[in-house]
C-alpha atoms as a PDB file:
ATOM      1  CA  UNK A   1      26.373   4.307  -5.706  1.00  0.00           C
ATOM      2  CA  UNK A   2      22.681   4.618  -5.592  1.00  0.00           C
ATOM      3  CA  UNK A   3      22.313   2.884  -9.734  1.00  0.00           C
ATOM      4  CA  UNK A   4      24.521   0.184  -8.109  1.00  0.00           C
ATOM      5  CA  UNK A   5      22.439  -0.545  -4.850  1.00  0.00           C
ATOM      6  CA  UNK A   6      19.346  -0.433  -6.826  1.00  0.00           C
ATOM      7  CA  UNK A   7      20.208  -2.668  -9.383  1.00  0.00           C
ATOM      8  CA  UNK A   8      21.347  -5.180  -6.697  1.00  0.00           C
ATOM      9  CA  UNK A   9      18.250  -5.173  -4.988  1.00  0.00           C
ATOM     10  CA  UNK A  10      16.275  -5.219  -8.034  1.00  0.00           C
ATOM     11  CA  UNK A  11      18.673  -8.574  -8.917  1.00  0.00           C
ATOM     12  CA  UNK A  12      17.941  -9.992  -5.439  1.00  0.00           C
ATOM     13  CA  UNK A  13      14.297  -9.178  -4.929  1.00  0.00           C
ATOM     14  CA  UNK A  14      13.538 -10.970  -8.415  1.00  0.00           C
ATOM     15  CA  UNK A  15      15.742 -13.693  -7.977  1.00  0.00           C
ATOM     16  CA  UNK A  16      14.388 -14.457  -4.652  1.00  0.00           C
ATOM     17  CA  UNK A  17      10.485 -13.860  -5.740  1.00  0.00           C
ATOM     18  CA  UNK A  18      11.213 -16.389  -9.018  1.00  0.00           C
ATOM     19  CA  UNK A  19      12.351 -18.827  -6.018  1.00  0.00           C
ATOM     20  CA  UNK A  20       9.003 -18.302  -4.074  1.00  0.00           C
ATOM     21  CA  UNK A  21       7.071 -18.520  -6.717  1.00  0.00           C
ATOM     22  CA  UNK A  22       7.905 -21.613  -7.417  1.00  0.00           C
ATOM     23  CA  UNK A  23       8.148 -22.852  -3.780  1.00  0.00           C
ATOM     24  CA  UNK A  24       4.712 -22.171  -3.224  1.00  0.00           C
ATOM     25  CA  UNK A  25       3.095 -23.650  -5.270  1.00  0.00           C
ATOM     26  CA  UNK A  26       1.983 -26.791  -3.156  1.00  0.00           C
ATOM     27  CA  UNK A  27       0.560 -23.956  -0.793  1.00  0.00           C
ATOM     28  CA  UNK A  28      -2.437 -23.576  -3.752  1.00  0.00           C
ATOM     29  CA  UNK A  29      -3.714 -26.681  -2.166  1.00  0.00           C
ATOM     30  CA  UNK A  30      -3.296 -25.810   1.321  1.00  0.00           C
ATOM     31  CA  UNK A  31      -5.646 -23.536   3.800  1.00  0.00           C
ATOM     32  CA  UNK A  32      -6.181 -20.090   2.812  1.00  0.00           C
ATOM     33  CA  UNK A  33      -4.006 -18.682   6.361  1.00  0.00           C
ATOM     34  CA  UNK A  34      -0.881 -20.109   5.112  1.00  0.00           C
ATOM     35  CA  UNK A  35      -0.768 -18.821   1.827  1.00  0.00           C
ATOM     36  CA  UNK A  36      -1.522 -15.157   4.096  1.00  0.00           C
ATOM     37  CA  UNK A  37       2.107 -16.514   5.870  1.00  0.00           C
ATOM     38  CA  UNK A  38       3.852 -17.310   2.963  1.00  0.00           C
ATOM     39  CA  UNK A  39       3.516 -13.864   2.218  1.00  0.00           C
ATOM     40  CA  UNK A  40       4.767 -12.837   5.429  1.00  0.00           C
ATOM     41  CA  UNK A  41       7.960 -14.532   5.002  1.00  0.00           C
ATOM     42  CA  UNK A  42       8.359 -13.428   1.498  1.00  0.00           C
ATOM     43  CA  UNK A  43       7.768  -9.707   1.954  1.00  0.00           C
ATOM     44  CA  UNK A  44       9.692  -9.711   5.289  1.00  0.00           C
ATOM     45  CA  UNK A  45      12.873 -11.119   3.375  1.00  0.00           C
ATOM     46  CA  UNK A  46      12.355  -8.146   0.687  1.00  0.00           C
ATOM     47  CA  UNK A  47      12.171  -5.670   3.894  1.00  0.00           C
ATOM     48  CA  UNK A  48      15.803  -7.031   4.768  1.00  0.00           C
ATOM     49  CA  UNK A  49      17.050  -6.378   1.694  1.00  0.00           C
ATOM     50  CA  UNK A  50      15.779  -2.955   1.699  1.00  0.00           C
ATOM     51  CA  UNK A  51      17.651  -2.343   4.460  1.00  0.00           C
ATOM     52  CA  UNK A  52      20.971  -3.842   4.324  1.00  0.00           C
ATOM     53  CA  UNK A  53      20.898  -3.515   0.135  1.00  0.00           C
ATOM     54  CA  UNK A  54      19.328   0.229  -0.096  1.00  0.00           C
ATOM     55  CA  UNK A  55      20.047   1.237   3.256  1.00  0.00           C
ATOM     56  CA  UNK A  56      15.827   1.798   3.045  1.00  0.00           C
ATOM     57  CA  UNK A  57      13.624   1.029   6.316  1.00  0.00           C
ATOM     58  CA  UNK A  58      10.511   2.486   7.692  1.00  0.00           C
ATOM     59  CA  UNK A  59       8.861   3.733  10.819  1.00  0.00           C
ATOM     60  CA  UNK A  60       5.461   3.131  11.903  1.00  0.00           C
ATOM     61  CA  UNK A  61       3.545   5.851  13.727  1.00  0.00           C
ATOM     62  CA  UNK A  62       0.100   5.981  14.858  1.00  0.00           C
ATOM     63  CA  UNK A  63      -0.681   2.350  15.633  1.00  0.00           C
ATOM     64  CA  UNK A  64      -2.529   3.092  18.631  1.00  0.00           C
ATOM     65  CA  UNK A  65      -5.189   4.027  16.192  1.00  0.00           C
ATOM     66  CA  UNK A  66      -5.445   0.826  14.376  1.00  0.00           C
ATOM     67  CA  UNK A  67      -8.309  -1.434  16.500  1.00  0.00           C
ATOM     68  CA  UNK A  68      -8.180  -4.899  16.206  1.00  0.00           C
ATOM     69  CA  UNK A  69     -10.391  -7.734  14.349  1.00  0.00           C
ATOM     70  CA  UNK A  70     -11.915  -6.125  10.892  1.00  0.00           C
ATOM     71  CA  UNK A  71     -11.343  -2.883  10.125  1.00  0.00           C
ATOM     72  CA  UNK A  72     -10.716  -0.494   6.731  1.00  0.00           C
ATOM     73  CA  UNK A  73      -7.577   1.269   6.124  1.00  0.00           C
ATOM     74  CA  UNK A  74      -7.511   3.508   3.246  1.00  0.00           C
ATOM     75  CA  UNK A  75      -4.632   4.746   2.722  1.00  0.00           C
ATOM     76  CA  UNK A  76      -1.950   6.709   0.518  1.00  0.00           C
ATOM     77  CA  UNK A  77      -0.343   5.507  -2.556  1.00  0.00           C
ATOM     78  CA  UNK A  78       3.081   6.924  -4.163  1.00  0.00           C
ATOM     79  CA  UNK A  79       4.530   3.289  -4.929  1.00  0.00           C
ATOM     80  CA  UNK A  80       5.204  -0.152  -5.051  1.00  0.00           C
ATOM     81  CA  UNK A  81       6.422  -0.340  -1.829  1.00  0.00           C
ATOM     82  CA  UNK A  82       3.032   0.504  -0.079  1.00  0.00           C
ATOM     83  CA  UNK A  83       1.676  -2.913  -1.759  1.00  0.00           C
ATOM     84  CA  UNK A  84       4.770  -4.651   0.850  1.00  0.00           C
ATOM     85  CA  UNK A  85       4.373  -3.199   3.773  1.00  0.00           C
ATOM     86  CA  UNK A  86       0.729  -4.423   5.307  1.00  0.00           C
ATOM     87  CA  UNK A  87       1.459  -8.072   5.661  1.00  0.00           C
ATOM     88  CA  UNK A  88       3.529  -6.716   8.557  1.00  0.00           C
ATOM     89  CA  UNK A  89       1.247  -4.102   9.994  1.00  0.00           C
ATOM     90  CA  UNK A  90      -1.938  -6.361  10.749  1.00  0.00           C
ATOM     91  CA  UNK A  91      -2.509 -10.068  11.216  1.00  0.00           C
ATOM     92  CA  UNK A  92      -4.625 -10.701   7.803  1.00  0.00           C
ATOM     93  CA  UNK A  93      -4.996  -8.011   4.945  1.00  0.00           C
ATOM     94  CA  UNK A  94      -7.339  -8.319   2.078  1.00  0.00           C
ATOM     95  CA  UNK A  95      -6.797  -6.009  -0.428  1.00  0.00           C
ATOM     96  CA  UNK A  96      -9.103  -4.137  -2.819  1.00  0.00           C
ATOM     97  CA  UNK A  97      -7.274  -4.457  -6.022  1.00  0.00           C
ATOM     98  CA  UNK A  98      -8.206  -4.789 -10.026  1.00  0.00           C
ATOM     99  CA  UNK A  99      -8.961  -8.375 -11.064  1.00  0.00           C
ATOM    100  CA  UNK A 100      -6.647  -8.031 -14.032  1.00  0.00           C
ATOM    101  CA  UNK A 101      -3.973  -9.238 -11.280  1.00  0.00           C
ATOM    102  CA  UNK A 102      -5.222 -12.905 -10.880  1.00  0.00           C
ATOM    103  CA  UNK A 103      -4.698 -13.515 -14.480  1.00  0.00           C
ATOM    104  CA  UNK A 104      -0.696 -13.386 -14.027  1.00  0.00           C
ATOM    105  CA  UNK A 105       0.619 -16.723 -13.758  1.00  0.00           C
ATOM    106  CA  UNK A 106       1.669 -17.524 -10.222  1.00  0.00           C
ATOM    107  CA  UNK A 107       1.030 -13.932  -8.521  1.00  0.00           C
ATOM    108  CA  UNK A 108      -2.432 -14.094  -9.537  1.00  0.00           C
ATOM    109  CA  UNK A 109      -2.931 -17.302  -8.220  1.00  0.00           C
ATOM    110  CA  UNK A 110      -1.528 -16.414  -4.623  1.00  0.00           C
ATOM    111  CA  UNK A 111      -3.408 -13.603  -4.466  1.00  0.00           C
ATOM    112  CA  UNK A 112      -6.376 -15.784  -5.259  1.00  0.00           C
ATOM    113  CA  UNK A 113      -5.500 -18.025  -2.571  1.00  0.00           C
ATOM    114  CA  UNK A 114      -5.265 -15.662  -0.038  1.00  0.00           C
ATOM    115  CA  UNK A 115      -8.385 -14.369  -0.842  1.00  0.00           C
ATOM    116  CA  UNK A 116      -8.155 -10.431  -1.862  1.00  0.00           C
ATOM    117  CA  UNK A 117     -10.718  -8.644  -2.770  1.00  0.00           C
ATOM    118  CA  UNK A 118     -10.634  -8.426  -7.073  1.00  0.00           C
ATOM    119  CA  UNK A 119     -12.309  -5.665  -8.921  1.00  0.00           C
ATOM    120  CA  UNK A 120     -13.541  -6.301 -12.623  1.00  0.00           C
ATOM    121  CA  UNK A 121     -13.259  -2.055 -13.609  1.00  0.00           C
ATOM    122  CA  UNK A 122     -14.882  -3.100 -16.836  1.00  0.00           C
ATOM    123  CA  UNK A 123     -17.909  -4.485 -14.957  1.00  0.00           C
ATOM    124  CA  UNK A 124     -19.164  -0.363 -14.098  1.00  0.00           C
ATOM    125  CA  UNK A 125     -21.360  -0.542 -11.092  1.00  0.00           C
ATOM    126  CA  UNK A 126     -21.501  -3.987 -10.939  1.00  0.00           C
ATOM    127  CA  UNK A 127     -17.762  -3.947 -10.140  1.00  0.00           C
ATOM    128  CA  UNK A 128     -18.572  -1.902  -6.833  1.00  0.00           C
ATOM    129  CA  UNK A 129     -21.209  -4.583  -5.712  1.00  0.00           C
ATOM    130  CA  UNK A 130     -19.079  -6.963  -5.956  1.00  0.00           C
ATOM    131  CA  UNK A 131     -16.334  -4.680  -3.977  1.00  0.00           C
ATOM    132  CA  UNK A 132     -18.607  -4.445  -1.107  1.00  0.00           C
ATOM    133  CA  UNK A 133     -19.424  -8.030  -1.108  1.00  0.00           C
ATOM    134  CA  UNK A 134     -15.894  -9.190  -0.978  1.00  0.00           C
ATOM    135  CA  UNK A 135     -15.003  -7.002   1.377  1.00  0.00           C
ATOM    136  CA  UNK A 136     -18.486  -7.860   3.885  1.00  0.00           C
ATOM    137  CA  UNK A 137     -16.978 -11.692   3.488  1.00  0.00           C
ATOM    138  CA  UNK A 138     -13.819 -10.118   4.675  1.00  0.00           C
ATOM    139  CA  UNK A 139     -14.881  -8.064   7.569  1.00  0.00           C
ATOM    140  CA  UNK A 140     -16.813 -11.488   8.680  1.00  0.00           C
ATOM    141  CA  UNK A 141     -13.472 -13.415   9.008  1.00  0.00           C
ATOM    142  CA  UNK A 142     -12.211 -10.374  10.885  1.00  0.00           C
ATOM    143  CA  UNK A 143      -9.661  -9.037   8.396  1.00  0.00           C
ATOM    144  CA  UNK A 144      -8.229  -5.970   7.719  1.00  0.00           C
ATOM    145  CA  UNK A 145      -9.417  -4.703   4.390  1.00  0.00           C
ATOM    146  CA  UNK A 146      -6.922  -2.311   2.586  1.00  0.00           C
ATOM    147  CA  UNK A 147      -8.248   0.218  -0.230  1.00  0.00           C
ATOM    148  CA  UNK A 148      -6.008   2.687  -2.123  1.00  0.00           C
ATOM    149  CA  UNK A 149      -8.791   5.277  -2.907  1.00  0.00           C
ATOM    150  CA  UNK A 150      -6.702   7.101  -5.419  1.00  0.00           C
ATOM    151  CA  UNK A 151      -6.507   3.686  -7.187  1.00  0.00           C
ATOM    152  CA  UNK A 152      -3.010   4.321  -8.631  1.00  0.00           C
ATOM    153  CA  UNK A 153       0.105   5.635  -7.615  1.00  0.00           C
ATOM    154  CA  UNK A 154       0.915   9.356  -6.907  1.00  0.00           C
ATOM    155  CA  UNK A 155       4.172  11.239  -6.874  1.00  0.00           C
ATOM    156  CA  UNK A 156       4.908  12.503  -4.008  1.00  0.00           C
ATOM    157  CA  UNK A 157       2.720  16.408  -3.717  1.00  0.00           C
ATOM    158  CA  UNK A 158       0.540  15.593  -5.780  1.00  0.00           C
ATOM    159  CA  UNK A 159      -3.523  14.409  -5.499  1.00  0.00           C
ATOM    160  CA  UNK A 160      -4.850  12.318  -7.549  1.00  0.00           C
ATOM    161  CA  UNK A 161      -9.219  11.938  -7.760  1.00  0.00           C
ATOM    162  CA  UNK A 162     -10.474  10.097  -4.391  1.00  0.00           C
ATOM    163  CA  UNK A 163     -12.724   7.486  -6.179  1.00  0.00           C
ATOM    164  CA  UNK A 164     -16.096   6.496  -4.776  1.00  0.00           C
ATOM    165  CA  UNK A 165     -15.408   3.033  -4.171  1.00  0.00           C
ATOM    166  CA  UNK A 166     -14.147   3.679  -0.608  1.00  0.00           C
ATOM    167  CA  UNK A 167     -17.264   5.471  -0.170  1.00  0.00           C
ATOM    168  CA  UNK A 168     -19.751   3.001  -0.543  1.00  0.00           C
ATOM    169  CA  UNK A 169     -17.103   0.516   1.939  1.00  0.00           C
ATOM    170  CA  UNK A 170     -17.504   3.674   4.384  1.00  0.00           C
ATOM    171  CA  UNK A 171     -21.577   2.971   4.241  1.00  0.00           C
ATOM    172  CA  UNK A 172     -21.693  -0.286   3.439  1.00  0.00           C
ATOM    173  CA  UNK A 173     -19.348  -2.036   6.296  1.00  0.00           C
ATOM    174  CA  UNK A 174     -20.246  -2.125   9.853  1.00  0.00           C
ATOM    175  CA  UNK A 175     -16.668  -1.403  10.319  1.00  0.00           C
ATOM    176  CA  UNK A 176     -13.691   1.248  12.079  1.00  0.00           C
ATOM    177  CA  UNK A 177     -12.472   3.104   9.377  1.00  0.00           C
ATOM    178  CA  UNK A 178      -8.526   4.899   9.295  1.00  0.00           C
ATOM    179  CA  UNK A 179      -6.972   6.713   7.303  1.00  0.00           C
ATOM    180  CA  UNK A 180      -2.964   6.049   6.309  1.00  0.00           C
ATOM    181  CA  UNK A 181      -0.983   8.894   4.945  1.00  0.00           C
ATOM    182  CA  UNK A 182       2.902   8.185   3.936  1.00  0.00           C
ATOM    183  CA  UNK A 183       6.125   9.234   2.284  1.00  0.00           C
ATOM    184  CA  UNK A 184       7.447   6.426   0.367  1.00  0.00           C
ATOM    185  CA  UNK A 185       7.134   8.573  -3.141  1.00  0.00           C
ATOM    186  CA  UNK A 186      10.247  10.825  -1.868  1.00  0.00           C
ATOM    187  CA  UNK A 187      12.367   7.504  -1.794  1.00  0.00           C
ATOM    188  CA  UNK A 188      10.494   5.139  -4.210  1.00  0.00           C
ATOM    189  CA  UNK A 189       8.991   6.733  -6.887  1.00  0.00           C
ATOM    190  CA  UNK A 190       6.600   5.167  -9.306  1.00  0.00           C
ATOM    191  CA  UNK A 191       7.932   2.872 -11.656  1.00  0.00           C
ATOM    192  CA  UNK A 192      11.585   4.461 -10.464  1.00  0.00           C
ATOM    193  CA  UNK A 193      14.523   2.195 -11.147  1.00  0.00           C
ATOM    194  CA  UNK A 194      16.424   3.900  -8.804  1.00  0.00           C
ATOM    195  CA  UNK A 195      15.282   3.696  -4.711  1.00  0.00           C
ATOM    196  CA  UNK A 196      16.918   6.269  -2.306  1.00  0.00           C
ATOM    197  CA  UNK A 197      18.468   5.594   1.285  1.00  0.00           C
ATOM    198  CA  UNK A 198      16.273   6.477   4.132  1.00  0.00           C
ATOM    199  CA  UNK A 199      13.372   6.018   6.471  1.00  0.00           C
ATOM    200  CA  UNK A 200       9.494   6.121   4.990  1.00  0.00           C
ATOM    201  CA  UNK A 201       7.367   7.421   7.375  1.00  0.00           C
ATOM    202  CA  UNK A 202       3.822   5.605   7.445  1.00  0.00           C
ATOM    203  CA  UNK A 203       1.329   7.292   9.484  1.00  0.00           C
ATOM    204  CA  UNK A 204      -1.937   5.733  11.015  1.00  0.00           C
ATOM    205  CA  UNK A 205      -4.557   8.501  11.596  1.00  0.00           C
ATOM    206  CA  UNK A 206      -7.568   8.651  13.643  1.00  0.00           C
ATOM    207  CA  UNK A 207     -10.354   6.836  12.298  1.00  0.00           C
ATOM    208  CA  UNK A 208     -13.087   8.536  10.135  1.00  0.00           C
ATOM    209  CA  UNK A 209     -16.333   8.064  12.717  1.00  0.00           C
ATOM    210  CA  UNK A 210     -19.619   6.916  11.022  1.00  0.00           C
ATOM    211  CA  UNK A 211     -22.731   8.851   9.914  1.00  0.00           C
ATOM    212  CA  UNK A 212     -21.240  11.259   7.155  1.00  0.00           C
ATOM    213  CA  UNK A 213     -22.769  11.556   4.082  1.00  0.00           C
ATOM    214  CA  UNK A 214     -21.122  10.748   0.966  1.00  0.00           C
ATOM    215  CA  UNK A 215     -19.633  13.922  -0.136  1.00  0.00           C
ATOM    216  CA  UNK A 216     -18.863  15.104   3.676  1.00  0.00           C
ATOM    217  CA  UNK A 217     -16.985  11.768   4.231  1.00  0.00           C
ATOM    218  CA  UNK A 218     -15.189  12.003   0.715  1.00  0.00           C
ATOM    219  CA  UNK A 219     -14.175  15.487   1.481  1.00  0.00           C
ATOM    220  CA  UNK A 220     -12.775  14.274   5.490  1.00  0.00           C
ATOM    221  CA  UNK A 221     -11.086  11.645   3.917  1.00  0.00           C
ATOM    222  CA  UNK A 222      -9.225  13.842   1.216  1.00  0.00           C
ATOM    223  CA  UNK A 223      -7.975  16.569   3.244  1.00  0.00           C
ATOM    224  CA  UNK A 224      -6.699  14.239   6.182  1.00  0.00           C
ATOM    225  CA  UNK A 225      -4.710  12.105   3.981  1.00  0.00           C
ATOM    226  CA  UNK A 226      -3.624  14.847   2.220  1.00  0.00           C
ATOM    227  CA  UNK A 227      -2.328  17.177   4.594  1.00  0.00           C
ATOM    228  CA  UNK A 228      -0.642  14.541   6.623  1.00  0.00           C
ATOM    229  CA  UNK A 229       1.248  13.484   3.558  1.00  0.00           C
ATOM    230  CA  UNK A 230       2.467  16.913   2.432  1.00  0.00           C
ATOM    231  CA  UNK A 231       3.942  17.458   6.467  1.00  0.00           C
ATOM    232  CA  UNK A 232       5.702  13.562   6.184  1.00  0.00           C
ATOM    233  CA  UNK A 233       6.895  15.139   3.058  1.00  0.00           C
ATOM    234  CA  UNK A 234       8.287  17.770   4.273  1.00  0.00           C
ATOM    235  CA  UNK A 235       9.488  16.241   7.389  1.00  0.00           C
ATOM    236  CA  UNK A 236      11.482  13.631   4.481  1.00  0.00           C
ATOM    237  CA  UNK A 237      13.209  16.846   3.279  1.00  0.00           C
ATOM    238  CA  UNK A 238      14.217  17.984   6.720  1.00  0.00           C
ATOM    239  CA  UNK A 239      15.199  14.542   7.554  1.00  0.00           C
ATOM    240  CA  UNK A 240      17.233  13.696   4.201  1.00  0.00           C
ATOM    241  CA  UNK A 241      18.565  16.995   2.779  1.00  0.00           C
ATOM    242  CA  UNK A 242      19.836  14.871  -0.258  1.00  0.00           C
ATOM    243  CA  UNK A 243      16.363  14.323  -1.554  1.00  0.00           C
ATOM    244  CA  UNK A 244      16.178  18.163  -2.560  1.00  0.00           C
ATOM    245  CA  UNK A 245      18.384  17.365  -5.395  1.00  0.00           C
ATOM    246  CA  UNK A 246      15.516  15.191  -6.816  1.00  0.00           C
ATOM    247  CA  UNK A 247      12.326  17.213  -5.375  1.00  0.00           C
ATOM    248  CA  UNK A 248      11.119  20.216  -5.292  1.00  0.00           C
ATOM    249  CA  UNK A 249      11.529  21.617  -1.588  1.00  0.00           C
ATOM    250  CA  UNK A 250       8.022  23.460  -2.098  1.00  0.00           C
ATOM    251  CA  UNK A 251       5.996  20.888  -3.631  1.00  0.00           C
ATOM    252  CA  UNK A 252       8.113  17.763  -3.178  1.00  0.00           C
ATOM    253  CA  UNK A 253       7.652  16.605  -6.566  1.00  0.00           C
ATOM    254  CA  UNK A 254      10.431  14.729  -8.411  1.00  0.00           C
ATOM    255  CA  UNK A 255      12.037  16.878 -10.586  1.00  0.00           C
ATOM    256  CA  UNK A 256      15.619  15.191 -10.949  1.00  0.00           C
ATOM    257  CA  UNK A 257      16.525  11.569 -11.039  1.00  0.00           C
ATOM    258  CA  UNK A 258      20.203  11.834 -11.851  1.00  0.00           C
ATOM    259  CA  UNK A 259      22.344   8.826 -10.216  1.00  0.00           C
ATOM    260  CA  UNK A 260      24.183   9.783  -7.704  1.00  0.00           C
END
């Protein structure tokens, strides 16, 4: 039942992103804002079918901690999911992501458009000024720049290294900075096929107060993501007893992805 749900939301989601890809394309010509709503509308449509296709939603906790205007949220990353879920959390996200992206036809361009914040990795330290200049012309415009400091996805209990980009944001931006630990791993696991029923737990944290030095602020910022993740973890296991079959109860890494 899962294989079949899965493969009909993979079916719909594609079908209706080749749509919107097309669709938009006047938008390329249009102010930067809509292109931000066009997104809206076609993420929000790809939260429906998560719901009624996959029987998948997600809860929101913690928003009290999330100020308004510009801000940096770096937060947790187990999958694709986490890339879908901003455009409905605050009014106008700029991501931190690797320039490679723009290059793909029609994708790249909209996230041109909208104006995230590309990294050129192959650029060394020049690629990190440019990071923090992006993301100062963000913070101006009062956005809400989002950084994956892990820079790649994680299964669910596991770490991966806490790069140093979000570091220099820390210092360099006159701005709030939280913390976001979730659970979407234990239902959408990288590069899965197959997406589980349930509710993913996103959880906004207290924000990181200024002054630390680098390896006191890398260290905060490791071990509150981290343990807040392992407990939604765990709380996923509680919650959805039919995710032990395809975790590990003690470390809540995927160790069986048999269809059900």
């Amino acid at each position: 039942m899962i294989a079949i749900r899965s493969l009909a939301y993979h079916v719909l989601f594609i079908g209706w992103t080749l749509i919107i890809s097309l669709g938009y394309l006047p938008l390329l010509l249009c102010p930067r804002w809509m292109m931000q709503r066009a997104a809206y509308v076609w993420l929000g449509l790809a939260q429906i079918m998560q719901r009624w296709v996959l029987g998948l939603s997600y809860e929101v906790r913690g928003l009290e901690n999330l100020p308004a205007g510009a801000v940096l949220i770096a937060a947790k990353h187990q999958s694709a999911w986490d890339t879908m879920v901003f455009h409905h959390l605050v009014a106008d996200p700029a991501f931190v992501l690797k320039k490679e992206l723009l290059s793909i036809p029609f994708v790249g361009w909209y996230l041109a458009k909208s104006g995230q914040v590309a990294v050129d990795r192959k650029a060394g330290m020049k690629a990190l000024k440019y990071m923090v200049e992006g993301a100062h012309a963000a913070a101006a415009e009062s956005r809400q720049i989002i950084i994956f400091p892990e820079g790649h996805r994680q299964a669910p209990g596991t770490t991966g290294d806490y790069h140093s980009g979000v570091a220099m944001l820390y210092a360099g931006l006159d701005v709030p900075l939280v913390p976001v630990a979730l659970n979407s791993g234990m239902f959408w696991g990288r590069n899965a096929f197959l997406h589980y029923p349930g509710v993913i737990t996103l959880q906004v944290l207290p924000p990181i107060p200024h002054g630390l030095n680098r390896r006191a602020f890398m260290d905060r910022l490791e071990s509150t993501i981290e343990t807040a993740t392992r407990a939604l973890e765990a709380e996923a296991l509680q919650r959805f007893p039919y995710l032990t079959a395809r975790v590990s109860p003690t470390s809540a890494t995927p160790v069986d992805n048999s269809v059900e």
